[in-house]
Protein backbone atom coordinates (compact mmCIF):
# COMPACT_ATOMS: atom_id res chain seq x y z
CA UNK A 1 78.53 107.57 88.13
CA UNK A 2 81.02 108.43 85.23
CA UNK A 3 81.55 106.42 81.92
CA UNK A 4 84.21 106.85 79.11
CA UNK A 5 84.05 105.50 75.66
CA UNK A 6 87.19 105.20 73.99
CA UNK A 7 87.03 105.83 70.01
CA UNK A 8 88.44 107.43 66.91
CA UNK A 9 85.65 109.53 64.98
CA UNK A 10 83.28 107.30 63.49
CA UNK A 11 85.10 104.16 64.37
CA UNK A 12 83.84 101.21 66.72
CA UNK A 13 84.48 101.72 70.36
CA UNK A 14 87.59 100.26 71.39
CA UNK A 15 87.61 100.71 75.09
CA UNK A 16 85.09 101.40 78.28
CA UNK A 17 85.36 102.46 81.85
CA UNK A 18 82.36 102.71 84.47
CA UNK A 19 82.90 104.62 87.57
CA UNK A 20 80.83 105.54 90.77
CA UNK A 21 79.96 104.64 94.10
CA UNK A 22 81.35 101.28 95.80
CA UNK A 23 79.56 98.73 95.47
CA UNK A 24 81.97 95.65 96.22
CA UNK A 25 81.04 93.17 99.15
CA UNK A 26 83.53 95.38 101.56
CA UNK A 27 82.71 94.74 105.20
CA UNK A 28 82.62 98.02 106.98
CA UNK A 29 82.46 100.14 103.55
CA UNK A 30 82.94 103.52 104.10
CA UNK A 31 80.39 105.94 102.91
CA UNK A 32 82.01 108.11 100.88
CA UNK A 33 83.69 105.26 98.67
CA UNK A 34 83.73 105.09 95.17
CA UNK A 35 84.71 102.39 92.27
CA UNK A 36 86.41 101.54 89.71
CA UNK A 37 83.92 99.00 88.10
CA UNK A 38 84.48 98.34 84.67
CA UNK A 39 87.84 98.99 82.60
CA UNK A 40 87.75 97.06 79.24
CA UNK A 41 89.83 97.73 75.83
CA UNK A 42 89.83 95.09 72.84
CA UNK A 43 92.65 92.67 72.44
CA UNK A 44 93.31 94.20 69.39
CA UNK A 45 93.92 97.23 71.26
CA UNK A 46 95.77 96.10 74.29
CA UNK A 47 99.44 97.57 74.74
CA UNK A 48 99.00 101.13 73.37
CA UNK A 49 98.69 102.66 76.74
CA UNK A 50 94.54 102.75 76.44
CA UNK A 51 93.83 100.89 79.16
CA UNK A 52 96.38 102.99 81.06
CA UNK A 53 94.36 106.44 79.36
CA UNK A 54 90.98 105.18 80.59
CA UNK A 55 92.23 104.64 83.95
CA UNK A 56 94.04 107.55 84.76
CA UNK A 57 91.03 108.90 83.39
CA UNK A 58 88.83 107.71 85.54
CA UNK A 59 91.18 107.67 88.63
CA UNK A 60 90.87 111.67 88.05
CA UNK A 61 87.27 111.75 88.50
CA UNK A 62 86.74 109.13 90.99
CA UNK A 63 88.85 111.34 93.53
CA UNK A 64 87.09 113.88 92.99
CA UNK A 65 84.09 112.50 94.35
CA UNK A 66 85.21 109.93 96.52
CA UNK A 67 87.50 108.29 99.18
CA UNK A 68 88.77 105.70 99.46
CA UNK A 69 88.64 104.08 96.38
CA UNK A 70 88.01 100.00 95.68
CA UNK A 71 88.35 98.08 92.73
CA UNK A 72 88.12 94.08 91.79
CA UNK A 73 90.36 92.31 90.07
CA UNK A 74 90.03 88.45 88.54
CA UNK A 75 92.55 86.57 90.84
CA UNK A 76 94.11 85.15 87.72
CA UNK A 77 94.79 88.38 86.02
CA UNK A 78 98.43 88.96 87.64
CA UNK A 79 99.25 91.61 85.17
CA UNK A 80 96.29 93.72 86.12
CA UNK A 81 96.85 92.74 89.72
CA UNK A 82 100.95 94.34 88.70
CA UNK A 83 99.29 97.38 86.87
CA UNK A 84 97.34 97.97 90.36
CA UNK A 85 99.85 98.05 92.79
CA UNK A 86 101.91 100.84 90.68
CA UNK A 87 98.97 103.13 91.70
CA UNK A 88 98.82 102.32 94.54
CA UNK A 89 95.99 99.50 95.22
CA UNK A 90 96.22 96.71 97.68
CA UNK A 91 94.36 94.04 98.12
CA UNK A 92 91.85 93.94 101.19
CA UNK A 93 89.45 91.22 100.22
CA UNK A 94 87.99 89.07 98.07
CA UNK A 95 84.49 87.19 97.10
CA UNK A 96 83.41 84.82 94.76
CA UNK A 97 81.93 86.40 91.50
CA UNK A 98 79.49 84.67 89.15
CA UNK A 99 80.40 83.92 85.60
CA UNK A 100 77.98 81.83 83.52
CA UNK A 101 77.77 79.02 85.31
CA UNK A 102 81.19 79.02 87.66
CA UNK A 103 82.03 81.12 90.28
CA UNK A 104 85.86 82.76 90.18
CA UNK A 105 87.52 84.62 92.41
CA UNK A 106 87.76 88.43 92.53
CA UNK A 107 89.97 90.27 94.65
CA UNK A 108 88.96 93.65 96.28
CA UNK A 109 92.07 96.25 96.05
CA UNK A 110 91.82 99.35 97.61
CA UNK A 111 93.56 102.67 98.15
């Protein structure tokens, strides 16, 4: 497992992303898989290339450990669905994940 804070010197944290093995509902998951979890920067923050920092980021590491690689995406998040696909990630699934009390509807990308 791998996690990067994003932050100017003795400023709030701006940004996150989480990193490790796979654990996404994937029937048949390989082994050796590994995912993205977690990829969060503030609104505030959003459209400085950040959330494209973190990523590539943690892209780096994750093949280095692992392979293939998964990741879930809210279904109604098209531009993160867009952002995806230009590295890459299809999707190969998807599951109902609980928020509060309503369930929405992640997809499961892979590559």
């Amino acid at each position: 497992m791998a996690y990067w804070l994003l932050c100017a010197e003795g400023q709030p944290a701006v940004g996150f992303a989480l990193a490790g093995y796979c654990k996404l509902p994937v029937e048949n998951l390989e082994s050796t898989a590994g995912e993205l979890r977690q990829l969060y920067v503030c609104a505030t923050h959003q459209q400085r290339g950040l959330g494209t920092l973190l990523f590539e980021t943690a892209l780096e590491w994750l093949e280095q450990h692992y392979s293939p690689l998964y990741l879930g995406v809210w279904s109604g998040n098209y531009g993160a669905q867009r952002f995806y696909g230009r590295y890459g990630f299809a999707k190969v699934g998807e599951y109902g994940f609980p928020v509060g009390k309503t369930i929405d509807r992640e997809l499961i990308f892979r590559r």
